[in-house]
C-alpha atoms as a PDB file:
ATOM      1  CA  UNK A   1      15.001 -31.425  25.771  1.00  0.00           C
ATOM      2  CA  UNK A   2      11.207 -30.316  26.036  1.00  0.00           C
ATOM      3  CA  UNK A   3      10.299 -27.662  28.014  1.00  0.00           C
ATOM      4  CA  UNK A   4       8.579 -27.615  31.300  1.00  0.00           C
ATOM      5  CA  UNK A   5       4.974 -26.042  32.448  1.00  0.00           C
ATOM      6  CA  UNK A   6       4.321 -25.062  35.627  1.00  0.00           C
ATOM      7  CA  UNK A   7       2.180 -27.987  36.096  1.00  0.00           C
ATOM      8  CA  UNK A   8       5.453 -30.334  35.930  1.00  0.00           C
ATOM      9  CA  UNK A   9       4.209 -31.358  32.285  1.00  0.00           C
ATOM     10  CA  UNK A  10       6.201 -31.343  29.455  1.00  0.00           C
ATOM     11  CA  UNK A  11       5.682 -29.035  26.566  1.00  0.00           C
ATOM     12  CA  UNK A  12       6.763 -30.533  23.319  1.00  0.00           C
ATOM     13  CA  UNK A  13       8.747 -28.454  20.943  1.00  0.00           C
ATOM     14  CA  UNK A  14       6.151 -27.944  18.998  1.00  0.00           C
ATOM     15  CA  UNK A  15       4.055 -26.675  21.217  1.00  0.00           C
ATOM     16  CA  UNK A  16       7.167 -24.069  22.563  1.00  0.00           C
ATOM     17  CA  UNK A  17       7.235 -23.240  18.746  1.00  0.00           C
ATOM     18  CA  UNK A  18       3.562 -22.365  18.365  1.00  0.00           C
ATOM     19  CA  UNK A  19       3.387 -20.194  21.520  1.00  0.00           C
ATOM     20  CA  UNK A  20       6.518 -18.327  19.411  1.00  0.00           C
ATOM     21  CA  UNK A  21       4.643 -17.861  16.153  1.00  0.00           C
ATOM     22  CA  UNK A  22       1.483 -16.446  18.271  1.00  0.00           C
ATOM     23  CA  UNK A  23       3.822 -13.773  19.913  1.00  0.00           C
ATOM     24  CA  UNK A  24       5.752 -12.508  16.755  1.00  0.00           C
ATOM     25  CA  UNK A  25       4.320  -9.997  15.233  1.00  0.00           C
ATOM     26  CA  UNK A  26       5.064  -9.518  11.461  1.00  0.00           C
ATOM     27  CA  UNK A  27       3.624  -6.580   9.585  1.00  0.00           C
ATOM     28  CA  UNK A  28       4.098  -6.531   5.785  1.00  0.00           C
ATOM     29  CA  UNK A  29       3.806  -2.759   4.492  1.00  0.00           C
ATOM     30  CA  UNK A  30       3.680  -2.563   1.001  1.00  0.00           C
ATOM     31  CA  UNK A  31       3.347   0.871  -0.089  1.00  0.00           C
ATOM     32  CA  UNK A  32       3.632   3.010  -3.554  1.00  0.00           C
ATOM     33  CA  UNK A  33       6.705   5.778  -2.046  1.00  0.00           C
ATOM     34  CA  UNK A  34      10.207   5.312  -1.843  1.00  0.00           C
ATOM     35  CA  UNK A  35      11.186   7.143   1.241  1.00  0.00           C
ATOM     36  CA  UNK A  36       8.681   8.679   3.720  1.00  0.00           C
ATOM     37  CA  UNK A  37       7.033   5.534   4.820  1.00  0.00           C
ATOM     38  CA  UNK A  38      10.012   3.563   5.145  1.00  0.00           C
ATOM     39  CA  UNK A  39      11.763   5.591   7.205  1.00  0.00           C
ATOM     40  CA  UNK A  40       9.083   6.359   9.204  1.00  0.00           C
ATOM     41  CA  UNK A  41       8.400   2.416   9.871  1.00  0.00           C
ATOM     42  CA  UNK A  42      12.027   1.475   9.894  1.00  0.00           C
ATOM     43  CA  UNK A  43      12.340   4.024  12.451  1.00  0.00           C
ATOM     44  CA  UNK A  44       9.204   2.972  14.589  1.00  0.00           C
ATOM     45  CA  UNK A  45      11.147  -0.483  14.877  1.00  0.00           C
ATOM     46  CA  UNK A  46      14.272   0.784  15.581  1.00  0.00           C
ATOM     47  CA  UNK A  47      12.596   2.785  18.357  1.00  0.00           C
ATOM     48  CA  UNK A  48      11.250  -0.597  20.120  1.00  0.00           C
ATOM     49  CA  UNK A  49      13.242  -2.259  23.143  1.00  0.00           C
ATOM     50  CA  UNK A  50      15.052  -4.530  22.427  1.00  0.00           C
ATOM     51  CA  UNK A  51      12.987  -7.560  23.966  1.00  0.00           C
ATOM     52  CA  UNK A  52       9.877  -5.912  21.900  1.00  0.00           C
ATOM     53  CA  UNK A  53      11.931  -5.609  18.857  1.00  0.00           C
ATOM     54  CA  UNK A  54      12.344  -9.500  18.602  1.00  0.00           C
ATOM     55  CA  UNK A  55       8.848 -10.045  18.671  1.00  0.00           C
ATOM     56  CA  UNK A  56       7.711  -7.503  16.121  1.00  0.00           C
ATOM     57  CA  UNK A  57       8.627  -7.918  12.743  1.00  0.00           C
ATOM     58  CA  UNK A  58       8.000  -4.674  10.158  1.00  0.00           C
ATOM     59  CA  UNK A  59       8.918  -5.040   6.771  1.00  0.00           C
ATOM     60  CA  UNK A  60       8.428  -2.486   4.457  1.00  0.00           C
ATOM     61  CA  UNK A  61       8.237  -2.954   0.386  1.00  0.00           C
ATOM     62  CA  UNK A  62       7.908  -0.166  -2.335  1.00  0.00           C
ATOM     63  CA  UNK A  63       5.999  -0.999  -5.365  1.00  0.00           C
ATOM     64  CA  UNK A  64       3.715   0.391  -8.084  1.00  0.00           C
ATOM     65  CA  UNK A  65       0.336   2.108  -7.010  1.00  0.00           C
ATOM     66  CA  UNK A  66      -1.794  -0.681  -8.718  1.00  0.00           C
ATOM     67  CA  UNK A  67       0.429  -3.334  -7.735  1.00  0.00           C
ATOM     68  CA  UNK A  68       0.300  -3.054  -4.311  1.00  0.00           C
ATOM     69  CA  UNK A  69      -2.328  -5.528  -3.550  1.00  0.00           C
ATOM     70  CA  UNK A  70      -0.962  -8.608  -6.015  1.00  0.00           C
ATOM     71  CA  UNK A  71       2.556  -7.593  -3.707  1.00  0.00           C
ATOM     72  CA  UNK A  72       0.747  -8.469  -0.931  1.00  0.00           C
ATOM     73  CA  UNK A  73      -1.056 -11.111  -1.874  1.00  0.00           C
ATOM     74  CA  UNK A  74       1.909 -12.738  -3.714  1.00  0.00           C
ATOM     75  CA  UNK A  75       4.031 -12.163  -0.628  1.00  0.00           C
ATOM     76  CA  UNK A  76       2.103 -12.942   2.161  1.00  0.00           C
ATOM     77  CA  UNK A  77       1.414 -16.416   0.401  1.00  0.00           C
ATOM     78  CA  UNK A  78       4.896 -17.677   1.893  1.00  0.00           C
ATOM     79  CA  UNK A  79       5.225 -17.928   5.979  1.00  0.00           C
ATOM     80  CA  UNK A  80       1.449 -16.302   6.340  1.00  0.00           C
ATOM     81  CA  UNK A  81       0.991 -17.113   9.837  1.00  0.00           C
ATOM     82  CA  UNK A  82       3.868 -14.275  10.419  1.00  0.00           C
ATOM     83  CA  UNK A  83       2.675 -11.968   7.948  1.00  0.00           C
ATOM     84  CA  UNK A  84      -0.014  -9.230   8.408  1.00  0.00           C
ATOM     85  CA  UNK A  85      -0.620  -7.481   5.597  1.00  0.00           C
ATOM     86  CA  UNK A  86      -1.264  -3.634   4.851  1.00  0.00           C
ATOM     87  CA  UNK A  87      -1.118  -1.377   2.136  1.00  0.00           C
ATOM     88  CA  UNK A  88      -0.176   2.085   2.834  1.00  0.00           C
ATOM     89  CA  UNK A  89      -0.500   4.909   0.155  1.00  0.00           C
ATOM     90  CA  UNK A  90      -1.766   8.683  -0.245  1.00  0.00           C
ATOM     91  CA  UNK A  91      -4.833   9.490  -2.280  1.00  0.00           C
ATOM     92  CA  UNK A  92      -2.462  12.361  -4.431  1.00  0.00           C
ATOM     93  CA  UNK A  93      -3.208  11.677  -7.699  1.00  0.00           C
ATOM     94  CA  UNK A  94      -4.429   7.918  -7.802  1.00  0.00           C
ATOM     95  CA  UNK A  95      -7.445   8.221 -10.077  1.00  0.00           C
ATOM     96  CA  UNK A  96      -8.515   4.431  -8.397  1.00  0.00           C
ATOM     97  CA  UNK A  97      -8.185   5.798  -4.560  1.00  0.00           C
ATOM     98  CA  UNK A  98     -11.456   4.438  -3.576  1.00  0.00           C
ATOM     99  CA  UNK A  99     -11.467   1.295  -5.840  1.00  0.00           C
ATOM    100  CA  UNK A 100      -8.152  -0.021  -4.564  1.00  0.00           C
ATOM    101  CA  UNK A 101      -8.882   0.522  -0.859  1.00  0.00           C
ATOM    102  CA  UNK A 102     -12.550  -1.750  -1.589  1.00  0.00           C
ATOM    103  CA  UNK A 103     -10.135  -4.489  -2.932  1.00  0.00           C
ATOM    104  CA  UNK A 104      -8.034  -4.447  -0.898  1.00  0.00           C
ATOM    105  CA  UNK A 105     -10.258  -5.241   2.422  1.00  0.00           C
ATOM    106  CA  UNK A 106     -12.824  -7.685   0.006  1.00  0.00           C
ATOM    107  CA  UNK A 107      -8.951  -9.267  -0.314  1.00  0.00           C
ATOM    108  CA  UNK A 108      -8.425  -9.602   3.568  1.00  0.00           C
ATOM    109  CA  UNK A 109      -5.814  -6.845   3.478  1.00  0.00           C
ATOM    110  CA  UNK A 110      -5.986  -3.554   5.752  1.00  0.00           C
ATOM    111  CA  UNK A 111      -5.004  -0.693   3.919  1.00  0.00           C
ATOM    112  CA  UNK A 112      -3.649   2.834   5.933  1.00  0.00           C
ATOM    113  CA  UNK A 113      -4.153   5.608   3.795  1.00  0.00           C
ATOM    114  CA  UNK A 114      -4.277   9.273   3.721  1.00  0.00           C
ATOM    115  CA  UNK A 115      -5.633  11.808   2.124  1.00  0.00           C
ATOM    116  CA  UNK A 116      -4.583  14.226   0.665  1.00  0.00           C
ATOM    117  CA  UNK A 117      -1.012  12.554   1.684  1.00  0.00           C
ATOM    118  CA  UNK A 118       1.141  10.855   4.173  1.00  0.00           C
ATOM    119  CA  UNK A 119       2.260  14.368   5.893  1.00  0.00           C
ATOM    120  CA  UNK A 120      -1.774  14.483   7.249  1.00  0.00           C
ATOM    121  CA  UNK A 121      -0.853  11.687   9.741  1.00  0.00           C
ATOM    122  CA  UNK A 122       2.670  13.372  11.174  1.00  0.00           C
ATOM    123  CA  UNK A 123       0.298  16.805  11.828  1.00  0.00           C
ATOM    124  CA  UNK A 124      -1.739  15.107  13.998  1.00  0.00           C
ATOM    125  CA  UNK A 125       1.103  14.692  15.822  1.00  0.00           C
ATOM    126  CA  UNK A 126       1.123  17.990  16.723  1.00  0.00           C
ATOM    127  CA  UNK A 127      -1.696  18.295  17.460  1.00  0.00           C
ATOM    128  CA  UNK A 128      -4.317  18.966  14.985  1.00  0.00           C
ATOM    129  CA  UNK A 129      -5.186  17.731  10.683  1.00  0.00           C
ATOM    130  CA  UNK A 130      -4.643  20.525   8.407  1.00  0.00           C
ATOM    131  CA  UNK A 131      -7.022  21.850   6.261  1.00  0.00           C
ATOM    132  CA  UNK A 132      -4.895  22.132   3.354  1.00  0.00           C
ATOM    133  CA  UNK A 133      -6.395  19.489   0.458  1.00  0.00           C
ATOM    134  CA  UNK A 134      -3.500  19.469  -2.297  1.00  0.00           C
ATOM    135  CA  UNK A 135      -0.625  16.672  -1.681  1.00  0.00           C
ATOM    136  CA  UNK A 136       1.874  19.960  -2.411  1.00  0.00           C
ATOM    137  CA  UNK A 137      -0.141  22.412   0.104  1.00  0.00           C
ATOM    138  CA  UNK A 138       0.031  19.864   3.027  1.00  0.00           C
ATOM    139  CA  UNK A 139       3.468  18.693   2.442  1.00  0.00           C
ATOM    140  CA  UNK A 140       4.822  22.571   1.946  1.00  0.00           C
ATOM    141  CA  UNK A 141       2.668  23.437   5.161  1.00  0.00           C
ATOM    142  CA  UNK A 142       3.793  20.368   7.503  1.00  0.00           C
ATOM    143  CA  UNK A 143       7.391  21.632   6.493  1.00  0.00           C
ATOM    144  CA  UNK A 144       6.691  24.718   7.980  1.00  0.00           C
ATOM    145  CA  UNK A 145       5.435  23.297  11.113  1.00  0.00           C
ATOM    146  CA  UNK A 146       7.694  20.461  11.716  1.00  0.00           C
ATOM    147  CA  UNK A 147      10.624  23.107  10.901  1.00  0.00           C
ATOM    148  CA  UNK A 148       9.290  25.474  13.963  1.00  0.00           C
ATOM    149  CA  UNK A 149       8.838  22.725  16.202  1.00  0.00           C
ATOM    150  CA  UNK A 150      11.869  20.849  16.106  1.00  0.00           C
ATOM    151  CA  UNK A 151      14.198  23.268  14.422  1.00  0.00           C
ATOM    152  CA  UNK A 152      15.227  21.236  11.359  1.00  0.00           C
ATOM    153  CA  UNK A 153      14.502  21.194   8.209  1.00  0.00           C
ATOM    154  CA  UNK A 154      11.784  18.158   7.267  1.00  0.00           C
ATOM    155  CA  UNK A 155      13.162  15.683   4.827  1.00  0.00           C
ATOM    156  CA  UNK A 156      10.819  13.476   3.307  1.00  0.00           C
ATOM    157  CA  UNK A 157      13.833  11.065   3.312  1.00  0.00           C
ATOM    158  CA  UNK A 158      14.726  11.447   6.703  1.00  0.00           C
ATOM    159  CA  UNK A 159      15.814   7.891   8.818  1.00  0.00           C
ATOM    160  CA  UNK A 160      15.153   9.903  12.160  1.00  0.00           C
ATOM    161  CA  UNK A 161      11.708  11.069  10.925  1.00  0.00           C
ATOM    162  CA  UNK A 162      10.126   9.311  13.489  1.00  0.00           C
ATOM    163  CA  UNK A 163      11.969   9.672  16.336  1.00  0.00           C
ATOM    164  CA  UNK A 164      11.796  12.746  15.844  1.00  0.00           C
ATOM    165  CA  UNK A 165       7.661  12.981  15.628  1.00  0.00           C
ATOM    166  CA  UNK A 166       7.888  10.669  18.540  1.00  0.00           C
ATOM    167  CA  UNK A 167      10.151  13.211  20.607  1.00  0.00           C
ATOM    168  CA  UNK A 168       8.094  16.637  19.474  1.00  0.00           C
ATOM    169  CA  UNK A 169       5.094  15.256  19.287  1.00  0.00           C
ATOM    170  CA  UNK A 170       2.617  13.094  21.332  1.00  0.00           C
ATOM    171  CA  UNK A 171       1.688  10.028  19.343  1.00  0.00           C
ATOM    172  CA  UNK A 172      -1.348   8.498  21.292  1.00  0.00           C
ATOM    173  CA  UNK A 173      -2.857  12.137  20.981  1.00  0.00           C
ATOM    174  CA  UNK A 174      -2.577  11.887  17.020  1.00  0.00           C
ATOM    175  CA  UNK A 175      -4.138   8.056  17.346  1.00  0.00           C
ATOM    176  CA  UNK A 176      -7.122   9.703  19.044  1.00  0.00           C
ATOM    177  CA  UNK A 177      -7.154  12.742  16.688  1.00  0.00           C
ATOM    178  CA  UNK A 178      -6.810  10.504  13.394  1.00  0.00           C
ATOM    179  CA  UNK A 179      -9.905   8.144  14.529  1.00  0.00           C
ATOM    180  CA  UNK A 180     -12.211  11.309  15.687  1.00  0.00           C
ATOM    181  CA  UNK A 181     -11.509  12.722  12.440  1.00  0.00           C
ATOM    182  CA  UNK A 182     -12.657   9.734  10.405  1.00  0.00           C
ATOM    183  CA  UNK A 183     -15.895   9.236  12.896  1.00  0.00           C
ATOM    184  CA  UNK A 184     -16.621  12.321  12.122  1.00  0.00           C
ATOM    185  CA  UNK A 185     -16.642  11.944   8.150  1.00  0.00           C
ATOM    186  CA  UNK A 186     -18.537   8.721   8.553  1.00  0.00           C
ATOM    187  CA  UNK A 187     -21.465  10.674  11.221  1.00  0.00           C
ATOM    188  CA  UNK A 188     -21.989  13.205   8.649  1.00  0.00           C
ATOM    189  CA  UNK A 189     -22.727  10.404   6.239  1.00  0.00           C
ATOM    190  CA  UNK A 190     -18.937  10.709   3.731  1.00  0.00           C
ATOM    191  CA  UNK A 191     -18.119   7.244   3.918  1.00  0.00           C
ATOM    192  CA  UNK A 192     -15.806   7.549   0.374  1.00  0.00           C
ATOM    193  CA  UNK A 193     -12.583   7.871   1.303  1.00  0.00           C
ATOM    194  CA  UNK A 194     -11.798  10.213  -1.211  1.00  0.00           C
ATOM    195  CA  UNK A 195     -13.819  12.797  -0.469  1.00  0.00           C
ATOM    196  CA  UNK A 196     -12.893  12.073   3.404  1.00  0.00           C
ATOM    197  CA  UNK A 197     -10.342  15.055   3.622  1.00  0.00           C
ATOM    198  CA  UNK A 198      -8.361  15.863   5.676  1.00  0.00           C
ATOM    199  CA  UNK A 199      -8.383  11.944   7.097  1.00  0.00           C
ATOM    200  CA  UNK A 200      -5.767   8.641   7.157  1.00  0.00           C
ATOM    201  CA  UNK A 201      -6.222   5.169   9.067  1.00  0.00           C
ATOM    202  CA  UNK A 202      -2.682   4.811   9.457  1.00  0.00           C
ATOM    203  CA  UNK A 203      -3.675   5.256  13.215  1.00  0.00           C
ATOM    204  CA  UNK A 204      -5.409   1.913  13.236  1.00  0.00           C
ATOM    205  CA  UNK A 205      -1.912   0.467  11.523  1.00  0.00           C
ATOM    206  CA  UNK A 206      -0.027   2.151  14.968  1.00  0.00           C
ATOM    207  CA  UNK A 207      -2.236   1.762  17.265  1.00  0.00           C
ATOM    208  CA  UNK A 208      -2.625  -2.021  16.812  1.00  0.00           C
ATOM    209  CA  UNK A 209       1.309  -2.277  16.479  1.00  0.00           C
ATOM    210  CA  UNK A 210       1.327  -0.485  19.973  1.00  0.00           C
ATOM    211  CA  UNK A 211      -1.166  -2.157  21.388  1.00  0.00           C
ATOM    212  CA  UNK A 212       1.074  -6.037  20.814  1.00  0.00           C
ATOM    213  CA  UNK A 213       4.102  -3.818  22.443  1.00  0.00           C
ATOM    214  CA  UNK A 214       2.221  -2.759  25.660  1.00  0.00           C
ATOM    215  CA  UNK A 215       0.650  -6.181  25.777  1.00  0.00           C
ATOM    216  CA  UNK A 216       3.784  -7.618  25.616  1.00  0.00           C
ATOM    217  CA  UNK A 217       5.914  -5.200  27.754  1.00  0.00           C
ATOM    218  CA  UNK A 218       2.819  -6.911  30.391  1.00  0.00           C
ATOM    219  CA  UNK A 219       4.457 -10.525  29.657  1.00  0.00           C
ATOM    220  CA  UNK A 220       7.979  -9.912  30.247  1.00  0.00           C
END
């Protein structure tokens, strides 16, 4: 039986069905690591309510550096209305950094990345970016830090890795901190994002997932 309106019309099933699609939410993170990431966005759903949780989809895929944008591509060819696509990887050693990233957006597809490495987004957390410009340096340091403010030991292949930032730290501060920090670069005329360090975008990849949950939190 159609639903329906508030105006005593009836709303076909289709219609009901495309007022569903425009609600869910589904991110596609392809990214080049095997652990860190996923946990971290496995655990960022898992953190959701419930009634949020249904409407936002994350669905994280490992694959080669280099193949990371025909993954996306490839995959977000089936069901794209649900699908929005991002690449997430550290500038570490990938002798392309800048060259995939340019692809990647001429190819419709946002891309979070960090550099020197993933850890530079869970310092902000705390409060500030470290200074440290090796993928080894900033891992080894954020240890150290994460260690002294939670008490455990950080393990880059840790399922409560982000409820744990979420508890110690304050998110929406490292949002802020993340996008003042790549301002900044671009204001002082680095626009390359390799030579943009310390810096990631992952905060426009959280920010617009927590934006759609306080948006819909406003619906329920």
């Amino acid at each position: 039986m159609a639903r329906k309106e508030r105006t005593g019309n009836l709303k076909t099933r289709r219609q009901c069905k495309k007022v569903r699609v425009h609600e869910l939410r589904y991110y596609l993170i392809v990214t080049n690591t095997e652990a860190t990431e996923r946990c971290y966005f496995n655990g960022l759903h898992d953190n959701l309510p419930k009634e949020i949780k249904e409407k936002v989809v994350i669905r994280v895929v490992e694959t080669k550096t280099r193949d990371m944008i025909y993954k996306c591509l490839e995959m977000t060819a089936y069901e794209a209305q649900y699908r929005i696509p991002w690449i997430v990887f550290d500038r570490d050693q990938v002798k392309d950094f800048d060259e995939i990233i340019q692809e990647a957006n001429e190819k419709g597809i946002e891309v979070g990345w960090s550099n020197p490495c993933f850890e530079i987004w869970l310092y902000a957390y705390f409060g500030s970016m470290s200074t440290l410009r090796e993928s080894w340096s900033c891992c080894m340091g954020f240890g150290n830090l994460f260690e002294k403010k939670t008490g455990q030991k950080y393990l880059k292949a840790d399922n409560e890795l982000y409820n744990k930032m979420y508890k110690n730290g304050n998110e929406e501060k490292a949002i802020n901190i993340a996008k003042q920090k790549y301002i900044q670069f671009l204001k002082n005329g680095i626009t390359k994002p390799s030579k943009m360090c310390p810096c990631t975008t992952l905060n426009g990849l959280i920010g617009e997932i927590k934006k759609h949950i306080a948006n819909s939190k406003e619906k329920i």
